[in-house]
N, C-alpha and C. Protein backbone atom coordinates (compact mmCIF):
# COMPACT_ATOMS: atom_id res chain seq x y z
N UNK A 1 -27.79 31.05 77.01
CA UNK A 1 -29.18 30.60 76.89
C UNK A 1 -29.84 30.62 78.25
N UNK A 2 -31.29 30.97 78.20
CA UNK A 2 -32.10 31.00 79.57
C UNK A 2 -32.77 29.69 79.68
N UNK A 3 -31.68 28.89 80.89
CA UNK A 3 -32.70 27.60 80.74
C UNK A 3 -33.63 27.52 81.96
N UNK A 4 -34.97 27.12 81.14
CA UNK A 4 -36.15 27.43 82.57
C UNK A 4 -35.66 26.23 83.23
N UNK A 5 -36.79 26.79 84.31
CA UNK A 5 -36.65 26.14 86.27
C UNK A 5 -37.59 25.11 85.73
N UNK A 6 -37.70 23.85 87.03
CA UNK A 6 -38.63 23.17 86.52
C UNK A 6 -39.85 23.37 87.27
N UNK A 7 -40.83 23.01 87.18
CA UNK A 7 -42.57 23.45 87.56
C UNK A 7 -42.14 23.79 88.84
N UNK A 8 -42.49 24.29 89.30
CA UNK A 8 -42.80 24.95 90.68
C UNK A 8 -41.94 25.65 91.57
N UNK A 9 -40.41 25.52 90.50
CA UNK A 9 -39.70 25.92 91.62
C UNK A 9 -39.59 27.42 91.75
N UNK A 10 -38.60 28.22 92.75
CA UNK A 10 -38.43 29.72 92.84
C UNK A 10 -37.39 29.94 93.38
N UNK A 11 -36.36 31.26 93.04
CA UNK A 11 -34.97 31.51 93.67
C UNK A 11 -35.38 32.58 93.76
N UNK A 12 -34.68 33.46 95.30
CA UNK A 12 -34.71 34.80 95.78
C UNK A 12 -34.19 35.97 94.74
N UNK A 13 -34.57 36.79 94.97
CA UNK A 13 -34.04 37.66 94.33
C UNK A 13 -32.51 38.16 94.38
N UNK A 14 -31.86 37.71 95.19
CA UNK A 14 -30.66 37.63 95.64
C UNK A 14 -29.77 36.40 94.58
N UNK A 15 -30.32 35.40 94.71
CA UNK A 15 -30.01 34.68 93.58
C UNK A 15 -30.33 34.60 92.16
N UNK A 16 -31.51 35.42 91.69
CA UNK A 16 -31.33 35.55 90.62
C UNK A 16 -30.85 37.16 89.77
N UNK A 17 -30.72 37.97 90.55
CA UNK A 17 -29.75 39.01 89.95
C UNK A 17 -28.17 38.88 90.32
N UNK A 18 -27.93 37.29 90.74
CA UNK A 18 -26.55 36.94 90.69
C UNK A 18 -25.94 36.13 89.13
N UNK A 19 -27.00 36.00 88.72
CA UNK A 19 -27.26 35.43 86.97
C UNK A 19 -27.37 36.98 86.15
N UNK A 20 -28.19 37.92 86.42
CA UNK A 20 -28.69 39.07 85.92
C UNK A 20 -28.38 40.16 86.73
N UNK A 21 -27.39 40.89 86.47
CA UNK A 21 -27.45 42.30 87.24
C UNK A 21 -28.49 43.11 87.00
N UNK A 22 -29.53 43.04 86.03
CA UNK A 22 -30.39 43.86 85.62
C UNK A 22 -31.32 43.56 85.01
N UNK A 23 -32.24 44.22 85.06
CA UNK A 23 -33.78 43.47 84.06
C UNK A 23 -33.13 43.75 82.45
N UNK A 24 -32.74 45.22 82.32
CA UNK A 24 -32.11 45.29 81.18
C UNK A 24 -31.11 44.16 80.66
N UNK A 25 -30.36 43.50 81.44
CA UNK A 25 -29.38 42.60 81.27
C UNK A 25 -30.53 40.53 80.65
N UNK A 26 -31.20 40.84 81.76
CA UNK A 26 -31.99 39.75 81.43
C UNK A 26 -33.18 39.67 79.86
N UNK A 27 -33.43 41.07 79.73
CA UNK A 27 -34.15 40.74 78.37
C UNK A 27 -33.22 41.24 77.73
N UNK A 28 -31.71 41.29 77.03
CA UNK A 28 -31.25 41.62 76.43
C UNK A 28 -30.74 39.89 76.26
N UNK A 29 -30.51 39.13 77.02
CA UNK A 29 -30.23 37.67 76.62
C UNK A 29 -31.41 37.07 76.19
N UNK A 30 -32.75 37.11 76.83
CA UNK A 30 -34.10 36.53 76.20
C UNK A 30 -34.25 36.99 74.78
N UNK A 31 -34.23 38.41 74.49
CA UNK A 31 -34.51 38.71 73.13
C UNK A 31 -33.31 37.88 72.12
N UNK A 32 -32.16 38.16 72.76
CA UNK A 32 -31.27 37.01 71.86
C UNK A 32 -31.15 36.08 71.63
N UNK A 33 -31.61 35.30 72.45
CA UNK A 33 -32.33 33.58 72.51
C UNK A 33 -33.01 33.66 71.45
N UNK A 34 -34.36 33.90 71.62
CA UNK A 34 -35.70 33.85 71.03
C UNK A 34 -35.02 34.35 69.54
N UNK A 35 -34.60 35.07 69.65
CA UNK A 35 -34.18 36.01 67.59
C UNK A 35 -33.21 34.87 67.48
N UNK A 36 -32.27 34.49 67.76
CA UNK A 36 -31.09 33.93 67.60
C UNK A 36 -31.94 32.42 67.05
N UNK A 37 -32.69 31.57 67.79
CA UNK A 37 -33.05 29.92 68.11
C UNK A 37 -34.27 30.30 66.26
N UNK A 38 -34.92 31.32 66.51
CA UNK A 38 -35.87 31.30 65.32
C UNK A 38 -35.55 31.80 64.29
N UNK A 39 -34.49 32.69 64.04
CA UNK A 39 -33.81 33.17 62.93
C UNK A 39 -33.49 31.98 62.11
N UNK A 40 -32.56 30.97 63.10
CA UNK A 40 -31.90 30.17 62.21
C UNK A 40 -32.51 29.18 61.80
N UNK A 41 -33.54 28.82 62.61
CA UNK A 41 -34.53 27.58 62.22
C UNK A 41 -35.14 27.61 60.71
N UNK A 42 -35.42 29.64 60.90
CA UNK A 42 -36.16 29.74 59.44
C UNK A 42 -35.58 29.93 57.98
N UNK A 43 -34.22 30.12 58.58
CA UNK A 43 -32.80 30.19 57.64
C UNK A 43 -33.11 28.74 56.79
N UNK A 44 -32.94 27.43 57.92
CA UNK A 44 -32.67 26.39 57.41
C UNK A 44 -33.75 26.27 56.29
N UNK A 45 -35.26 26.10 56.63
CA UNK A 45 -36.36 25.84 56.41
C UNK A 45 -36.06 26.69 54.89
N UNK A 46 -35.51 27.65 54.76
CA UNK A 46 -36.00 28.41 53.40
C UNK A 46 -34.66 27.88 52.03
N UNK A 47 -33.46 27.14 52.76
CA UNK A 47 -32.00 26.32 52.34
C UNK A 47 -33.07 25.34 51.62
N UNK A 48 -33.65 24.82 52.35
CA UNK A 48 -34.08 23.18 51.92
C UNK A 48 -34.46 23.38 50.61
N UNK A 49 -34.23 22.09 50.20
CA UNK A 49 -34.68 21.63 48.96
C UNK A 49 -36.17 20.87 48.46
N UNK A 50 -37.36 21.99 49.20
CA UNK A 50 -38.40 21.89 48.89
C UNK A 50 -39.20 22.70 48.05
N UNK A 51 -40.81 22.32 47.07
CA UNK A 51 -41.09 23.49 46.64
C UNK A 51 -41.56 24.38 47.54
N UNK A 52 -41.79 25.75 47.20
CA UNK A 52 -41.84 26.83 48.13
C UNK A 52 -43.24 26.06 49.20
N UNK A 53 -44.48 25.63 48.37
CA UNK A 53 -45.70 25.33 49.29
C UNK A 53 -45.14 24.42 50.52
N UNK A 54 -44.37 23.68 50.45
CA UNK A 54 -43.41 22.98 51.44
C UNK A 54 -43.15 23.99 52.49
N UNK A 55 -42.27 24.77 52.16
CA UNK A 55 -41.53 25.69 52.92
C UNK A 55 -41.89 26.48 53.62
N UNK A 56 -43.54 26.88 52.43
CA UNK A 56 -44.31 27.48 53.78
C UNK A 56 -44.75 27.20 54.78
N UNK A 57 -45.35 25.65 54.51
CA UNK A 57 -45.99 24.83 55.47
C UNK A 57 -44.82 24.27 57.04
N UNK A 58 -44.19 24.09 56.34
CA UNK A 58 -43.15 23.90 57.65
C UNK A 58 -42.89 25.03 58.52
N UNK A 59 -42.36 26.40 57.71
CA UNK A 59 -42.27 27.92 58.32
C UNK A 59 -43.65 28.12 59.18
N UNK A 60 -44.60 27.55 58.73
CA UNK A 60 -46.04 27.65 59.49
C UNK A 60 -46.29 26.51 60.80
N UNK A 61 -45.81 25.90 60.71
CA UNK A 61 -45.69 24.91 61.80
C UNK A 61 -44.29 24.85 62.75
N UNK A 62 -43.52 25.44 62.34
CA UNK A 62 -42.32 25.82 63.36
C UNK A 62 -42.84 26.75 64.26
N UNK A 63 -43.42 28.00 63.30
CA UNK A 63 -43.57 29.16 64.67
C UNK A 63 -44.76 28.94 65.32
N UNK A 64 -45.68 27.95 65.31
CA UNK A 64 -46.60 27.47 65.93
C UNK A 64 -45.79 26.76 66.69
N UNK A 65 -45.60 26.15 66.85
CA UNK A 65 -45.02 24.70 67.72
C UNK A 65 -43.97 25.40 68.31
N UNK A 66 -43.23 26.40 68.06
CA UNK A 66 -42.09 27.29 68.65
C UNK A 66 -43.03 28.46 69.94
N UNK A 67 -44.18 28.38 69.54
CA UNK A 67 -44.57 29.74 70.31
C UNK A 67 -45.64 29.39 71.13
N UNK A 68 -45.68 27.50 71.07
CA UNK A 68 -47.00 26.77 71.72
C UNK A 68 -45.67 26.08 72.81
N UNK A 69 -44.68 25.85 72.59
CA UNK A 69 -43.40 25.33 73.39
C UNK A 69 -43.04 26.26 74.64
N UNK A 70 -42.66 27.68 74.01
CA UNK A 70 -42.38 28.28 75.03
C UNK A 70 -43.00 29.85 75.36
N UNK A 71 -44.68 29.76 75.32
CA UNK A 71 -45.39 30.77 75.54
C UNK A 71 -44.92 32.02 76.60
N UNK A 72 -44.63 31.45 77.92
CA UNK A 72 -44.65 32.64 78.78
C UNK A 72 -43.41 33.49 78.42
N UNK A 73 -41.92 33.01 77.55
CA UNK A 73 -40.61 33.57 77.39
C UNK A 73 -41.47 34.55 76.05
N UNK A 74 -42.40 34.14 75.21
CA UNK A 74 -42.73 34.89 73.88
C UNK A 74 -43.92 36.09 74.34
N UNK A 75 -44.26 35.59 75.01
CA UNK A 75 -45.11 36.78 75.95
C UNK A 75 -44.21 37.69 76.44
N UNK A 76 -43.50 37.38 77.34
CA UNK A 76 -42.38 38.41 77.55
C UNK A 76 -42.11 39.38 76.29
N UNK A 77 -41.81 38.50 75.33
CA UNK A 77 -40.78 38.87 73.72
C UNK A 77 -41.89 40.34 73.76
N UNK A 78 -43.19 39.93 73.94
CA UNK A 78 -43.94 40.85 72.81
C UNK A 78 -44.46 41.91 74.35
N UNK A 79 -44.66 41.27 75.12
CA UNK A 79 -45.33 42.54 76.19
C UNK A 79 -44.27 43.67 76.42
N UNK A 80 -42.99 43.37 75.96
CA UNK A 80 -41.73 44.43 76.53
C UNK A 80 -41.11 45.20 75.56
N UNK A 81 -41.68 44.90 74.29
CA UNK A 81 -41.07 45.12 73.19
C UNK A 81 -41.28 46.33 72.59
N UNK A 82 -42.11 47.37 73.30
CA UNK A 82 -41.81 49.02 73.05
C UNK A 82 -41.18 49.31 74.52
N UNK A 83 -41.08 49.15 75.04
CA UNK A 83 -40.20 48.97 76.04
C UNK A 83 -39.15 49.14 76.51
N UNK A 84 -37.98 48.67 75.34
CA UNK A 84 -36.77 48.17 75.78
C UNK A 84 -35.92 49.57 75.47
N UNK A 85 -34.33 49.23 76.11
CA UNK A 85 -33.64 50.33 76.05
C UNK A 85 -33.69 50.67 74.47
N UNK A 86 -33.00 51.76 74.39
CA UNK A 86 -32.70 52.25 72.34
C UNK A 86 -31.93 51.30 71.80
N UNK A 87 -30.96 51.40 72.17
CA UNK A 87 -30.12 50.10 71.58
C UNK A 87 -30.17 48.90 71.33
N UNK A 88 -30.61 48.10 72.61
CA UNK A 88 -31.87 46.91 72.39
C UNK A 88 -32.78 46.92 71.33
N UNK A 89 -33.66 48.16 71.42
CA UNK A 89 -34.92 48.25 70.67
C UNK A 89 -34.03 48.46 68.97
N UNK A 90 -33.22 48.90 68.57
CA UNK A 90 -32.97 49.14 67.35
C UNK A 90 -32.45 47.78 67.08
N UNK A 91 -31.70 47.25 67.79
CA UNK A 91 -30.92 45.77 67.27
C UNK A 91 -32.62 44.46 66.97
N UNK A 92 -33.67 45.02 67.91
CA UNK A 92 -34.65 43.58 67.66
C UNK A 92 -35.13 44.14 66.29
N UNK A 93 -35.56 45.09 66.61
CA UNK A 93 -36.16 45.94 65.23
C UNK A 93 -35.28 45.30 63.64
N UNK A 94 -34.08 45.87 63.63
CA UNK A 94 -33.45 45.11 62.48
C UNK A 94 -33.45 43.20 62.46
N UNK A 95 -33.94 42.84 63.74
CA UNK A 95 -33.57 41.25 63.58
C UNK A 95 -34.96 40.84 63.30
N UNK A 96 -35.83 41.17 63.15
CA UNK A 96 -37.29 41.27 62.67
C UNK A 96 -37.40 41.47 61.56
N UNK A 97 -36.97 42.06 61.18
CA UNK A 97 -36.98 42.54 59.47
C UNK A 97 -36.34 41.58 59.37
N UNK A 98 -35.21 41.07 59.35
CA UNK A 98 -34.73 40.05 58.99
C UNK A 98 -35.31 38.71 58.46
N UNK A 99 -35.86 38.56 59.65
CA UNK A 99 -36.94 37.37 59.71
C UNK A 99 -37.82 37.20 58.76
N UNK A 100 -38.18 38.65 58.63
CA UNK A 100 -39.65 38.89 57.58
C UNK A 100 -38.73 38.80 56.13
N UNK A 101 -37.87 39.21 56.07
CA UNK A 101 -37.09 38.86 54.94
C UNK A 101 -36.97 37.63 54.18
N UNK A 102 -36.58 36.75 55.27
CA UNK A 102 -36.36 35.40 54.60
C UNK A 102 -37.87 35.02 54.21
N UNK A 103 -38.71 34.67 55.07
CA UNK A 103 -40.47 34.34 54.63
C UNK A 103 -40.59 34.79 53.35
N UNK A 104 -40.36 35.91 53.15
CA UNK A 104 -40.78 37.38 52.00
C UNK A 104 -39.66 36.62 50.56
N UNK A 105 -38.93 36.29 51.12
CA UNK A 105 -37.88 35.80 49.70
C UNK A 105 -38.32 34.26 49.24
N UNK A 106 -39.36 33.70 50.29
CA UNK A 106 -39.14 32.09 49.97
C UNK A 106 -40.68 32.46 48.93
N UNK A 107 -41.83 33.64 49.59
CA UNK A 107 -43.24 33.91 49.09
C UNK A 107 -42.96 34.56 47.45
N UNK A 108 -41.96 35.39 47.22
CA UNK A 108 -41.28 36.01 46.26
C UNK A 108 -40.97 34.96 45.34
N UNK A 109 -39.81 33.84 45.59
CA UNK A 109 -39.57 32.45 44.46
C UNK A 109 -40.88 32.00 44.33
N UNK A 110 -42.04 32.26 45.11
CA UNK A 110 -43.32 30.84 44.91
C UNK A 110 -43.89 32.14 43.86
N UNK A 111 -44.12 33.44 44.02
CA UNK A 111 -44.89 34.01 42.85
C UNK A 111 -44.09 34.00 41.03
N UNK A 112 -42.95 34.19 41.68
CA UNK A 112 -42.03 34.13 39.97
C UNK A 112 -42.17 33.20 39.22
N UNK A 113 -42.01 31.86 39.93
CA UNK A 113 -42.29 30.25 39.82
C UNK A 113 -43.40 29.62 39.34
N UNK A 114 -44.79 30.53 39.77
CA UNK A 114 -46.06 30.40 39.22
C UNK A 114 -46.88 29.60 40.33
N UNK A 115 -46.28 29.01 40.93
CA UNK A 115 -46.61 27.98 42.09
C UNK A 115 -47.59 28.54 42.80
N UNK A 116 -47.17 30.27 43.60
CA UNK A 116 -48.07 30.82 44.22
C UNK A 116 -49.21 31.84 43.16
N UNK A 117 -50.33 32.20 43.82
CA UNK A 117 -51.31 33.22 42.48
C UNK A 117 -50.23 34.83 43.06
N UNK A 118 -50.33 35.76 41.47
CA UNK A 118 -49.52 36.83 42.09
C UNK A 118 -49.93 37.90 43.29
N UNK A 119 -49.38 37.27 44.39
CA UNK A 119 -49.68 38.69 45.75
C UNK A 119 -48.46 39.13 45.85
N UNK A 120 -48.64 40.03 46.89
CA UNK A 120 -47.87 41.12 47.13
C UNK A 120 -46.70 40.14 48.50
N UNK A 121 -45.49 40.07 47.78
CA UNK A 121 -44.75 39.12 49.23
C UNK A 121 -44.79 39.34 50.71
N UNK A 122 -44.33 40.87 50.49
CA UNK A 122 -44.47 41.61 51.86
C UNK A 122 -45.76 41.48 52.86
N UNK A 123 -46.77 42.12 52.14
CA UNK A 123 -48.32 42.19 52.54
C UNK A 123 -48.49 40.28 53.60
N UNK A 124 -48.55 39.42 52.33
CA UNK A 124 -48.60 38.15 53.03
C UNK A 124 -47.92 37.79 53.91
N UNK A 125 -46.22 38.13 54.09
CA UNK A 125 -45.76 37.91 54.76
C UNK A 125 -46.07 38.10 56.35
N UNK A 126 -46.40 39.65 55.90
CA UNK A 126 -47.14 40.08 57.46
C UNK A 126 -48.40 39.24 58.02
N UNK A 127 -48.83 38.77 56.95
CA UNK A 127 -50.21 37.98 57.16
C UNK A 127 -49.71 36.96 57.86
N UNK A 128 -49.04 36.10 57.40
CA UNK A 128 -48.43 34.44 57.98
C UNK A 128 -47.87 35.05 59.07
N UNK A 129 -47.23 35.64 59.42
CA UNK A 129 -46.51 36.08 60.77
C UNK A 129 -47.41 36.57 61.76
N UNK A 130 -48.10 37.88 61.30
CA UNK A 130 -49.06 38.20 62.25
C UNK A 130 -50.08 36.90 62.74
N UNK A 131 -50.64 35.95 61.97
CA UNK A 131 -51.76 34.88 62.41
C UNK A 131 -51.11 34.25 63.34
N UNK A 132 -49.61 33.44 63.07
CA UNK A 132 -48.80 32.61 63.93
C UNK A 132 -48.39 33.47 65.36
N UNK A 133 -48.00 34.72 65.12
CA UNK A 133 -47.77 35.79 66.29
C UNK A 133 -48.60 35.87 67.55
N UNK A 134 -49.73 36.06 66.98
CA UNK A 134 -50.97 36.24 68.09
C UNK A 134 -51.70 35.25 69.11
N UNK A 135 -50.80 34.26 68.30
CA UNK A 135 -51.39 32.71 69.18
C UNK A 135 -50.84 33.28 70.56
N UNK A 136 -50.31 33.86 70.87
CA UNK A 136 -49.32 34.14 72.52
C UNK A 136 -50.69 34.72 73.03
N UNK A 137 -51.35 35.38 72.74
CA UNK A 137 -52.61 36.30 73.31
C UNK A 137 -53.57 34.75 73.85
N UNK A 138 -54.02 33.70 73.02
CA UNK A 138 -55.19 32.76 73.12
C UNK A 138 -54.76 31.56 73.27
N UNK A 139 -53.45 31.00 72.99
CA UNK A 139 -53.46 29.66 73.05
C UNK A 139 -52.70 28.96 74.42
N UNK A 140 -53.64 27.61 74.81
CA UNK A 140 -53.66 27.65 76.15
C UNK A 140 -53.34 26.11 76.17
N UNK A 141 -51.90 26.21 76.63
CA UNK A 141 -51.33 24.21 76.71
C UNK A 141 -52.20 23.13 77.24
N UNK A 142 -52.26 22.52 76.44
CA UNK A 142 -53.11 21.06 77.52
C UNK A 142 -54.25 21.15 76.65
N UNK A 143 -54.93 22.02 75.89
CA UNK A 143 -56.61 22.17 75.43
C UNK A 143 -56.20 21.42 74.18
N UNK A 144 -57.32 21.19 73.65
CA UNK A 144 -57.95 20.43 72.63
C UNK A 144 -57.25 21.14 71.24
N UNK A 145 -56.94 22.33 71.54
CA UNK A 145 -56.16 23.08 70.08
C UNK A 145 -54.50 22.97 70.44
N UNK A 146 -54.37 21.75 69.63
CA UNK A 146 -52.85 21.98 69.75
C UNK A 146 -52.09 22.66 68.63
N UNK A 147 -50.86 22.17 68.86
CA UNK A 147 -50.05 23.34 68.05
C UNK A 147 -50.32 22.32 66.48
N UNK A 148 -50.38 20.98 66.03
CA UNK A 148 -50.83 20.40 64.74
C UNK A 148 -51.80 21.00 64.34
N UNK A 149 -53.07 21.11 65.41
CA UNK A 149 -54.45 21.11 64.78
C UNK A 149 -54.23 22.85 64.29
N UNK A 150 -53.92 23.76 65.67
CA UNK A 150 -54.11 25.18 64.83
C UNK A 150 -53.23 25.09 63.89
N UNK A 151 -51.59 24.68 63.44
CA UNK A 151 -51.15 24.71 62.11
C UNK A 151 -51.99 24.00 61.13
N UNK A 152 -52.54 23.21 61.22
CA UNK A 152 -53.45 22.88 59.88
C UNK A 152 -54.35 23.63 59.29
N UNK A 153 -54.92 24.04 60.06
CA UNK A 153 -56.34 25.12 60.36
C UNK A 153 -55.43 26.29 59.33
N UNK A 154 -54.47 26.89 59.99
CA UNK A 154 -53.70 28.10 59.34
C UNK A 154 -53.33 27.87 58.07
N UNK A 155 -52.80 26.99 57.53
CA UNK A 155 -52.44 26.26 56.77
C UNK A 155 -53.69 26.66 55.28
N UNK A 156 -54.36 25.56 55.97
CA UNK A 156 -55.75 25.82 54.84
C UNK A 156 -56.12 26.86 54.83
N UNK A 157 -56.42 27.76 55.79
CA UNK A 157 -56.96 29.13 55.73
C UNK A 157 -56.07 29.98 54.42
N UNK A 158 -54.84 30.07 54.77
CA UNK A 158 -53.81 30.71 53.93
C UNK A 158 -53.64 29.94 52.59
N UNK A 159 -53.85 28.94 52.53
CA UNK A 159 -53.77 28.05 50.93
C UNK A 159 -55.10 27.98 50.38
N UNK A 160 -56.41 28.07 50.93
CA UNK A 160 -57.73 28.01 50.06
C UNK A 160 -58.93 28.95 50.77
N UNK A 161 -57.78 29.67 51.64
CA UNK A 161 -59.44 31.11 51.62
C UNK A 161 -60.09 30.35 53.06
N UNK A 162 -61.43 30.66 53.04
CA UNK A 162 -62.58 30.64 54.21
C UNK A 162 -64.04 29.88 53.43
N UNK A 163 -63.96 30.54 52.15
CA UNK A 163 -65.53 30.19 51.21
C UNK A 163 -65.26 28.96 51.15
N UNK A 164 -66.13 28.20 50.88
CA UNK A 164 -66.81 26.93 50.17
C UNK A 164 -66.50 28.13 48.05
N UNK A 165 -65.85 26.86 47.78
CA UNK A 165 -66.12 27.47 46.04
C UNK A 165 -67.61 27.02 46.15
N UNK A 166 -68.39 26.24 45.73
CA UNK A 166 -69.93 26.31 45.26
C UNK A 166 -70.64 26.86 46.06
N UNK A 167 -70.25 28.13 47.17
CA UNK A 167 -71.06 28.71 47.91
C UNK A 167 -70.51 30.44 47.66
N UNK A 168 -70.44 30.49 46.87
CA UNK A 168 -70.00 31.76 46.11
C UNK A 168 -71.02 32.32 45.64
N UNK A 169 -71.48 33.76 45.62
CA UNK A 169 -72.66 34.39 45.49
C UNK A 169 -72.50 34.66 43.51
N UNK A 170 -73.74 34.07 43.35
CA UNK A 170 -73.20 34.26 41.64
C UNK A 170 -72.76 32.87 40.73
N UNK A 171 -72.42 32.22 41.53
CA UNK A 171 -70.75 31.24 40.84
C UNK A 171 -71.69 30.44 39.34
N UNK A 172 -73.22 29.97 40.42
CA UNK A 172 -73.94 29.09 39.58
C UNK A 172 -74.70 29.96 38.21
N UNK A 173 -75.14 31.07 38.17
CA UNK A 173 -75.70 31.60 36.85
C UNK A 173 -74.45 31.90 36.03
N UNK A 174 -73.04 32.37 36.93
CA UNK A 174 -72.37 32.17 35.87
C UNK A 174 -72.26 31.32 35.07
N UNK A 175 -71.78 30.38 35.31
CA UNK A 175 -71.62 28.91 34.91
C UNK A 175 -72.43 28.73 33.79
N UNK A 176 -74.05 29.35 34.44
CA UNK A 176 -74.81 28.97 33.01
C UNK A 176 -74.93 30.18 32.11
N UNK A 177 -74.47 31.26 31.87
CA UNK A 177 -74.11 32.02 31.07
C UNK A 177 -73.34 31.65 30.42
N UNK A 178 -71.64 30.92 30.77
CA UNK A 178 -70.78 31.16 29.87
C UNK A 178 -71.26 28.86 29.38
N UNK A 179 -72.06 28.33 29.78
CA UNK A 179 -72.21 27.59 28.79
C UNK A 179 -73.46 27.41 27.87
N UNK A 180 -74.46 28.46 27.96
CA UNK A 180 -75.27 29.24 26.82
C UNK A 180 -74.30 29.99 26.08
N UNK A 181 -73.23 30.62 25.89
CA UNK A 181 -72.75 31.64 25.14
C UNK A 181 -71.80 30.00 24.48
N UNK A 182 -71.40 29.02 24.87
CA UNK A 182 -70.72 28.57 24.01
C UNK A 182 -71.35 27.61 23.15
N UNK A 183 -73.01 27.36 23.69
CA UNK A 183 -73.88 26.96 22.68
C UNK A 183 -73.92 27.53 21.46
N UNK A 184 -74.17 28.76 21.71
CA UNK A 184 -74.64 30.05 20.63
C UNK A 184 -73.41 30.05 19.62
N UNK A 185 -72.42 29.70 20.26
CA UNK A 185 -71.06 30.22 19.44
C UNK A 185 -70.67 28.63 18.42
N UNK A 186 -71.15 27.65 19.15
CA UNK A 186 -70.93 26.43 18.41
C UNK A 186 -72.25 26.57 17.49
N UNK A 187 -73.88 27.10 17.46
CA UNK A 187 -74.24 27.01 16.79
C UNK A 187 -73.84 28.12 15.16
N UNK A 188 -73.14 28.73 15.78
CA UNK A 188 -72.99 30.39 14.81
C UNK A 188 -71.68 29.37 14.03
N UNK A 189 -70.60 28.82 14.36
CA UNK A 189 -69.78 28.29 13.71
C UNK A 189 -70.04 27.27 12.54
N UNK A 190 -71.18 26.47 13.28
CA UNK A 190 -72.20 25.67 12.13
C UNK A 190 -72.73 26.26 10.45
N UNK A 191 -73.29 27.57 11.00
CA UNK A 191 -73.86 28.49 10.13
C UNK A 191 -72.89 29.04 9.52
N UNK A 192 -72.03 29.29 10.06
CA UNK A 192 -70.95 30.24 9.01
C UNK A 192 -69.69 29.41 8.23
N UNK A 193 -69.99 27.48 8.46
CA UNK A 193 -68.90 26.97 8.56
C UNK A 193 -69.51 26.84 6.89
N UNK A 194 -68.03 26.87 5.64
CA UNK A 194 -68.42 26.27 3.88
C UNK A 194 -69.15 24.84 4.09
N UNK A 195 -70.06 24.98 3.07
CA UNK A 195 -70.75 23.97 2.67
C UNK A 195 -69.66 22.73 2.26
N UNK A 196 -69.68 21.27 2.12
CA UNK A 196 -69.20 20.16 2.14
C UNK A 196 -68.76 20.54 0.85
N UNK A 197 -67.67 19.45 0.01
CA UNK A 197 -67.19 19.90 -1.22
C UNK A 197 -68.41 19.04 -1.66
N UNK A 198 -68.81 19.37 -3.01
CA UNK A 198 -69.89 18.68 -4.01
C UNK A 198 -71.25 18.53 -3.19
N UNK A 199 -71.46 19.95 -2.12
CA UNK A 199 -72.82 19.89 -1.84
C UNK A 199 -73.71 20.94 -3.00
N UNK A 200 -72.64 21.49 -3.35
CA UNK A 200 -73.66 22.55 -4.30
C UNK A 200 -74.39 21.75 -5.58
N UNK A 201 -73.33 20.96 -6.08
CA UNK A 201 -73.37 19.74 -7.59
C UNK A 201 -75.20 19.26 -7.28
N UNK A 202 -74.89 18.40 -5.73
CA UNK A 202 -76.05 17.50 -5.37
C UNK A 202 -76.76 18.25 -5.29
N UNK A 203 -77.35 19.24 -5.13
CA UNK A 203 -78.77 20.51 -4.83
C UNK A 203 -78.89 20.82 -5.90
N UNK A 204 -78.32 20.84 -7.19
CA UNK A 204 -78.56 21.31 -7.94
C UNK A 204 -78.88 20.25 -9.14
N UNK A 205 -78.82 19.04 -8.45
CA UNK A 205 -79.80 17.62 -9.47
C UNK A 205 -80.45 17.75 -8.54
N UNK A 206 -80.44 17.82 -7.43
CA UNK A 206 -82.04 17.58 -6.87
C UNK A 206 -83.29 18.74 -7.55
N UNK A 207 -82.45 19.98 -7.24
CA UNK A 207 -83.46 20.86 -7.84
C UNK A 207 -84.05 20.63 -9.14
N UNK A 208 -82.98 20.29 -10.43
CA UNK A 208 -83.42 19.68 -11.64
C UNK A 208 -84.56 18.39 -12.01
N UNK A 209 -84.41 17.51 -10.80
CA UNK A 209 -85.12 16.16 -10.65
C UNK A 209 -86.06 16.64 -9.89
N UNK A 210 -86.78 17.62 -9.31
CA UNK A 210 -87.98 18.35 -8.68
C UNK A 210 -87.91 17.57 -7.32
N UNK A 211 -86.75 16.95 -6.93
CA UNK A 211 -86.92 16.65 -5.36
C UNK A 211 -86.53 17.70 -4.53
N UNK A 212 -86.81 17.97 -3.40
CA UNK A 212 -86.48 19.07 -2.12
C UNK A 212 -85.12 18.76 -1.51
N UNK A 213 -84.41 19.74 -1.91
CA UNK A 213 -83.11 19.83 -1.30
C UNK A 213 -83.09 19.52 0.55
């Protein structure tokens, strides 16, 4: 494991390629950290015995709070990552898929289940990953957006959209279309519904007795 220095400090270069013979050597342990510490976190998270909306929500707040913890090592992850030797690069490549795997299998039980509406697992998956991913580009320790507030934010975004429902273009004439059409249809049922038993008997002394039916 790469355990950081604390604030301010610095070792020569002499001392630190006595840890690392090589840059190759040094991101070949960072990439294994980072895949290794988040693989398994999301392993656990998808074990548990929650419903899937659970599972997401936690999977959504780990890699926030995982990538708001240790920004400059995940910056690394992603600035080097066409980069790296072949061998390196094929081993992260398969440990990525991986990753996206488990997300993709927990989004997969929530559509079968009914829990989630039917999307495409994969597609979303990339979605939840890519949103949580990119925080390394904008998010800045100490500010007013922490890692709770943007997981909430993500959270809702991915569970109810961006719209306001009653600000939907349309929503309201629908509405009154389909409850004119069920006027019309309760009055048509009226009209077509049989007359009462012994309504015909009574209309037909009234008619005899010259009163108006």
């Amino acid at each position: 494991m790469i355990s950081p220095l604390p604030p301010g400090s610095r070792i020569s270069r002499a001392t630190f390629y006595s840890y690392f013979p090589s840059k190759d050597e040094l991101l070949r342990r960072m990439y294994h950290q980072v895949i290794a510490t988040t693989q398994a976190a999301i392993e656990r998270i998808a074990a548990e015995d929650l419903p899937v909306p659970g599972k997401l929500r936690r999977i959504i707040r780990y890699q926030v709070s995982y990538l708001a913890a240790h920004k400059p090592l995940v910056q690394v992850f992603f600035s080097e990552l066409l980069n790296l030797p072949a061998a390196l690069g094929r081993s992260v490549t398969r440990a990525n898929r991986a990753f996206s795997r488990v997300i993709e299998r927990v989004v997969a039980e929530g559509v079968r289940k009914g829990v989630l509406v039917p999307l495409h697992p994969k597609r979303f998956t990339y979605a939840l990953i890519g949103m949580c991913n990119w925080m390394h580009r904008w998010y800045r320790p100490g500010g007013e957006w922490t890692p709770d507030v943007i997981a909430d934010e993500f959270i809702r975004i991915l569970e109810s959209g961006y719209l306001r429902r009653n600000a939907e273009p349309g929503t309201d004439a629908l509405a009154r279309e389909v409850r004119q059409l069920r006027q019309e249809i309760g009055r048509l049922r009226a009209q077509l519904s049989p007359p009462a038993p012994g309504a015909g008997e009574k209309g037909g002394q009234e008619r005899r007795s010259g009163k108006r039916p």
